[in-house]
Structures are given as structure tokens and as C-alpha cells.
N, C-alpha and C. Protein backbone atom coordinates (compact mmCIF):
# COMPACT_ATOMS: atom_id res chain seq x y z
N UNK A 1 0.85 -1.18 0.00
CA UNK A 1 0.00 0.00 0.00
C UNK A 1 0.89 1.24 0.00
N UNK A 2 0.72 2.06 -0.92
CA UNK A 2 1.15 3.41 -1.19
C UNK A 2 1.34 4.31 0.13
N UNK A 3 2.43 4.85 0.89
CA UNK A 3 1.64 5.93 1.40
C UNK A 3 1.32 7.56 1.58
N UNK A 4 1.31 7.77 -0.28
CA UNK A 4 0.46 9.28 -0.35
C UNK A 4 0.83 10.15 0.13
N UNK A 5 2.07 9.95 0.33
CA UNK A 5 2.94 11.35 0.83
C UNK A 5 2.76 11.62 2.38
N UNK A 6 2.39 10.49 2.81
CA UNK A 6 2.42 11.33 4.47
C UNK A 6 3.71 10.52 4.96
N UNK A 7 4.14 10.88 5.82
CA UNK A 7 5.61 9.99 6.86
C UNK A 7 4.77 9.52 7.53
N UNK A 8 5.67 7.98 7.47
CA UNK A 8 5.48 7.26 7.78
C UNK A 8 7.15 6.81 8.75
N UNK A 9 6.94 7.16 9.79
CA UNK A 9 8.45 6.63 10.58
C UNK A 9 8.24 5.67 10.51
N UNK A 10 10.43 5.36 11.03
CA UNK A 10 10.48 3.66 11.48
C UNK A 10 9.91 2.90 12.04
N UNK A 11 9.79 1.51 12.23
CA UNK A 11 9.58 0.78 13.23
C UNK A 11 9.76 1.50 14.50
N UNK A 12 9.15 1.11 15.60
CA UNK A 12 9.38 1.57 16.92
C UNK A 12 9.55 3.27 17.30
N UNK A 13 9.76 4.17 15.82
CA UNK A 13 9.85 5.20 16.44
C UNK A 13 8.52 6.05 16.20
N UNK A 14 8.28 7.33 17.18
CA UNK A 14 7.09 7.95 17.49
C UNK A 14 7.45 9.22 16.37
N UNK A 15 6.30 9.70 15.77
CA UNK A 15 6.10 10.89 15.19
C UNK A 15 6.51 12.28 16.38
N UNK A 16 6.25 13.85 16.26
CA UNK A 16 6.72 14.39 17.28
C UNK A 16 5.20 14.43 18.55
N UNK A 17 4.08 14.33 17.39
CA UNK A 17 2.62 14.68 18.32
C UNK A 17 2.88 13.44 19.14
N UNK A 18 2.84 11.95 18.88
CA UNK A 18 2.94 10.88 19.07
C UNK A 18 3.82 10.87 20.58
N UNK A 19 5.13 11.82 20.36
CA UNK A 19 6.12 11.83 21.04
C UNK A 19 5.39 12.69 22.56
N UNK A 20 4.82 13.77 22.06
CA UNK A 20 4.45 14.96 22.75
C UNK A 20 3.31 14.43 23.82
N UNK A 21 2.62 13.74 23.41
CA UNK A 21 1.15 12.66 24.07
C UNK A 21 1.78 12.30 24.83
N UNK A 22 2.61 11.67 24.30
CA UNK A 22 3.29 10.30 25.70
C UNK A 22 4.00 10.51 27.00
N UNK A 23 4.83 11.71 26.40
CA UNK A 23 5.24 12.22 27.49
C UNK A 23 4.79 13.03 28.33
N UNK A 24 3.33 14.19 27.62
CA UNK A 24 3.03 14.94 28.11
C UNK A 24 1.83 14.50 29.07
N UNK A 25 1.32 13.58 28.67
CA UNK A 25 0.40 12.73 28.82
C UNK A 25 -1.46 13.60 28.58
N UNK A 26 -0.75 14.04 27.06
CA UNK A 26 -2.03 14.73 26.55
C UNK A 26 -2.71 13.71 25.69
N UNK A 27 -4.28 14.62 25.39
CA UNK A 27 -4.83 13.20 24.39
C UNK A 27 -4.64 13.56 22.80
N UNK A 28 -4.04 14.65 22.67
CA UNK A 28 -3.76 14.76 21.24
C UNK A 28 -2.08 15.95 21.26
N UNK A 29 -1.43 15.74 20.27
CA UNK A 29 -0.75 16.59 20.25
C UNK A 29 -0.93 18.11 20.33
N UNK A 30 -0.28 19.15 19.95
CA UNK A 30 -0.75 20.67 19.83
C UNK A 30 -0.04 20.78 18.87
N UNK A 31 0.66 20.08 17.78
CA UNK A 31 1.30 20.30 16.58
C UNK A 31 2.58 21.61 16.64
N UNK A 32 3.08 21.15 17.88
CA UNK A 32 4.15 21.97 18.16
C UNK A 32 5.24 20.93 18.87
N UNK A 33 4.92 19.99 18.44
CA UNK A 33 5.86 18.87 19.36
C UNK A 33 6.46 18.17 18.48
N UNK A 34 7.78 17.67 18.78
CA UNK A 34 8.59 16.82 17.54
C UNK A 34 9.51 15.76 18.17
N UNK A 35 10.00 15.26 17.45
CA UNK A 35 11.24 14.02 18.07
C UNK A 35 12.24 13.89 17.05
N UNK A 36 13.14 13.52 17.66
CA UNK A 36 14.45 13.26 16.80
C UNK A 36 15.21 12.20 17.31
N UNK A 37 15.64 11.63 16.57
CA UNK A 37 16.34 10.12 17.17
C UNK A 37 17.91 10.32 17.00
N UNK A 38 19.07 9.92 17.21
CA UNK A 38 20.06 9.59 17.70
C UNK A 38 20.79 7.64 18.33
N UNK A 39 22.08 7.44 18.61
CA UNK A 39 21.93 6.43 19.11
C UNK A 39 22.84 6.97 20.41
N UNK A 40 23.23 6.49 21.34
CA UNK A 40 24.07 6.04 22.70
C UNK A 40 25.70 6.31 21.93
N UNK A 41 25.88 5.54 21.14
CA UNK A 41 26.95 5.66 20.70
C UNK A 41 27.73 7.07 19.59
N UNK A 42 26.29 7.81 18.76
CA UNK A 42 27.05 8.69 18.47
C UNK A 42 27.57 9.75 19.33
N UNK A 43 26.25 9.28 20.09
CA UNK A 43 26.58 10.98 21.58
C UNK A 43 27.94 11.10 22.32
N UNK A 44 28.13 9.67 22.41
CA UNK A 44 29.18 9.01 23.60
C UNK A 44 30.34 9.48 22.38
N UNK A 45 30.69 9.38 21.34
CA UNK A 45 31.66 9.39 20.34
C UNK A 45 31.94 11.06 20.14
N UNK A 46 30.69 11.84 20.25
CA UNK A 46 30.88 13.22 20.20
C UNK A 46 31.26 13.88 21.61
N UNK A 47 31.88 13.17 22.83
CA UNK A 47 32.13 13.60 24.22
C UNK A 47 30.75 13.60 24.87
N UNK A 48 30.02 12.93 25.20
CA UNK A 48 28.81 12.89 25.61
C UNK A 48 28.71 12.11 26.21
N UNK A 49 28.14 11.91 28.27
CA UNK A 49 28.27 10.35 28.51
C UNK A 49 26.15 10.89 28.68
N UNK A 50 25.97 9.58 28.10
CA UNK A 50 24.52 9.28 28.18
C UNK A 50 24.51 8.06 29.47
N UNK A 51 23.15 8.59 30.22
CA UNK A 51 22.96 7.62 30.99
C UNK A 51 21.44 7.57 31.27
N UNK A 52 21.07 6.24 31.06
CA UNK A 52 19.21 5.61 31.09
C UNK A 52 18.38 6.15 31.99
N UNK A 53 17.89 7.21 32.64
CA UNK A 53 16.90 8.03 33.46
C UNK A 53 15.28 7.50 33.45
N UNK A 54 14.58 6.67 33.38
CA UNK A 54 13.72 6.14 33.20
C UNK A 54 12.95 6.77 34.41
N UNK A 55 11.52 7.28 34.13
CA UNK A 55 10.89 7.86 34.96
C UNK A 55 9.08 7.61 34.81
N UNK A 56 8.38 8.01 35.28
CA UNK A 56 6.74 7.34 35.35
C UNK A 56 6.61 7.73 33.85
N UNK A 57 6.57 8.76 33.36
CA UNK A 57 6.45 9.62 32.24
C UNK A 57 6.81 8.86 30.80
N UNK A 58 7.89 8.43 31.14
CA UNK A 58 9.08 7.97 29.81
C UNK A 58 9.93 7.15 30.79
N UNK A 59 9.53 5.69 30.61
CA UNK A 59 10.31 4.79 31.04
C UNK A 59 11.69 4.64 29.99
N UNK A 60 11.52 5.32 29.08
CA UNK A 60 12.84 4.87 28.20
C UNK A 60 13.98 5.92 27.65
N UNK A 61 13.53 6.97 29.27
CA UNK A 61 14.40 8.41 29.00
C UNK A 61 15.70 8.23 29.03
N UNK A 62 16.54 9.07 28.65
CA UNK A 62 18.01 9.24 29.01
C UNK A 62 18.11 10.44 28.95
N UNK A 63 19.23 10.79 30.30
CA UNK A 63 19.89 12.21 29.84
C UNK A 63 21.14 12.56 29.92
N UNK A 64 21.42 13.20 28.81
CA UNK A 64 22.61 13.40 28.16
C UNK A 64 23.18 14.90 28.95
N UNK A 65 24.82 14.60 29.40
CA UNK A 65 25.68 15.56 29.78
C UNK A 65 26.92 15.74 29.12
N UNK A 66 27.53 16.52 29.32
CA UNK A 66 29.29 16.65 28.80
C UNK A 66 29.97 16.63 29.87
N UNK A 67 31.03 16.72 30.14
CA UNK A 67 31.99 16.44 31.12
C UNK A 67 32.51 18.02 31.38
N UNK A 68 33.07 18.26 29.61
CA UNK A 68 33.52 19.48 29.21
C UNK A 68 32.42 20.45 29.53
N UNK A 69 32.70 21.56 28.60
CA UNK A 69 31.49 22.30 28.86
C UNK A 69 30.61 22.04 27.37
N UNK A 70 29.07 22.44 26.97
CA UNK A 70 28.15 21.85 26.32
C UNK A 70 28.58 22.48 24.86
N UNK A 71 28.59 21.60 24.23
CA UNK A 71 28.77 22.05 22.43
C UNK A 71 27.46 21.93 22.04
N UNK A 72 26.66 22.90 21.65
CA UNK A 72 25.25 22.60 21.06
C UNK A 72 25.05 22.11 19.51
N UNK A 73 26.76 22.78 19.01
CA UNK A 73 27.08 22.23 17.16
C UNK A 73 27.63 20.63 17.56
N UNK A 74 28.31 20.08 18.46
CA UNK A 74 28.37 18.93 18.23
C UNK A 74 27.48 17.91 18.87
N UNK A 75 26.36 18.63 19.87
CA UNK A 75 24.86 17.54 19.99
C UNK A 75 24.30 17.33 19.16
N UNK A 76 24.13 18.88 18.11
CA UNK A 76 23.25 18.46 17.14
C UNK A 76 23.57 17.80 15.86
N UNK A 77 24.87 17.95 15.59
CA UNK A 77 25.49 16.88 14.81
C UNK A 77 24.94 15.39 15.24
N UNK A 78 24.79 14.94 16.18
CA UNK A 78 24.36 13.93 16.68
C UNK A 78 23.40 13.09 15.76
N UNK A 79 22.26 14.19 15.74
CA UNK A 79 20.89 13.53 15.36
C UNK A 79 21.28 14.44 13.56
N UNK A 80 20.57 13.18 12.97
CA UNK A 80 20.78 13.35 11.36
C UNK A 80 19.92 11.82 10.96
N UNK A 81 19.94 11.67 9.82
CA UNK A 81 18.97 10.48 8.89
C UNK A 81 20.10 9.23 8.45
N UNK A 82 21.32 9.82 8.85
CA UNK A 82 22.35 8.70 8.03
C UNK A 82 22.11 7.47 9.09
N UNK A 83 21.88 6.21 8.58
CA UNK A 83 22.30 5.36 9.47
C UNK A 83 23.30 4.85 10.03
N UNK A 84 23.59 4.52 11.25
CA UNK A 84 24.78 4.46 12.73
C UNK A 84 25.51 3.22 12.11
């Protein structure tokens, strides 16, 4: 089945409304909410230690620090479409 120009994400991953619900624990998005994916390993490779924060909200949180002080050009290098 075709799908007509709408996105359609990966397996397992959430759109941003999708994203915004879950965490926010609204019943619809406000079309101001988004997501972006990344892995553990590019963060960790760009000076980044990630560590699993799992909370009522988002059992599958993490949050990400620097050691150094914060590069916002090399977090966002992070997240991109190329695959890891």
C-alpha cells in the first residue's frame, strides 16, 4: 500500500505529536511537538556520557551531559537520517 505522501516513521519510532502525548500525557498533540532520534553511541563518540533516566512519564528516558562544557554544534550533529 502506497503511502500518499504522508511519513510514515520507522519501526518503533514515534512521530513528534505521538512523542508529545506520551510524554506529556495529553490526548492529542498541539502540533508543536517533535522528536528526533540519535543512538548512545554517536553521543558518547561526540564527548557525551549518556545515561538511562527512566521515569513514570518515559520509562525509556536518558539524559545526556558533557563532562567538558556543552557544544550545542556537536549535539546536534548527533541527530541526522544517516544510518549508525
Amino acid at each position: 500500500m502506497a503511502n500518499r505522501g504522508l511519513h510514515v516513521p520507522d519501526p518503533g519510532r514515534l512521530t513528534g505529536e505521538e512523542a508529545g502525548t506520551r510524554v506529556l500525557k495529553r490526548a492529542i498533540g498541539d502540533g508543536h511537538d517533535s522528536a528526533r532520534y540519535t543512538t548512545a553511541g554517536k553521543l558518547r563518540r561526540a564527548g557525551f556520557v549518556v545515561e538511562h533516566t527512566p521515569h513514570v512519564k518515559n520509562p525509556d528516558h536518558v539524559s545526556v551531559r558533557r563532562e567538558s562544557s556543552w557544544d550545542d554544534e556537536a549535539f546536534d550533529g548527533c541527530f541526522n537520517d544517516a544510518a549508525d
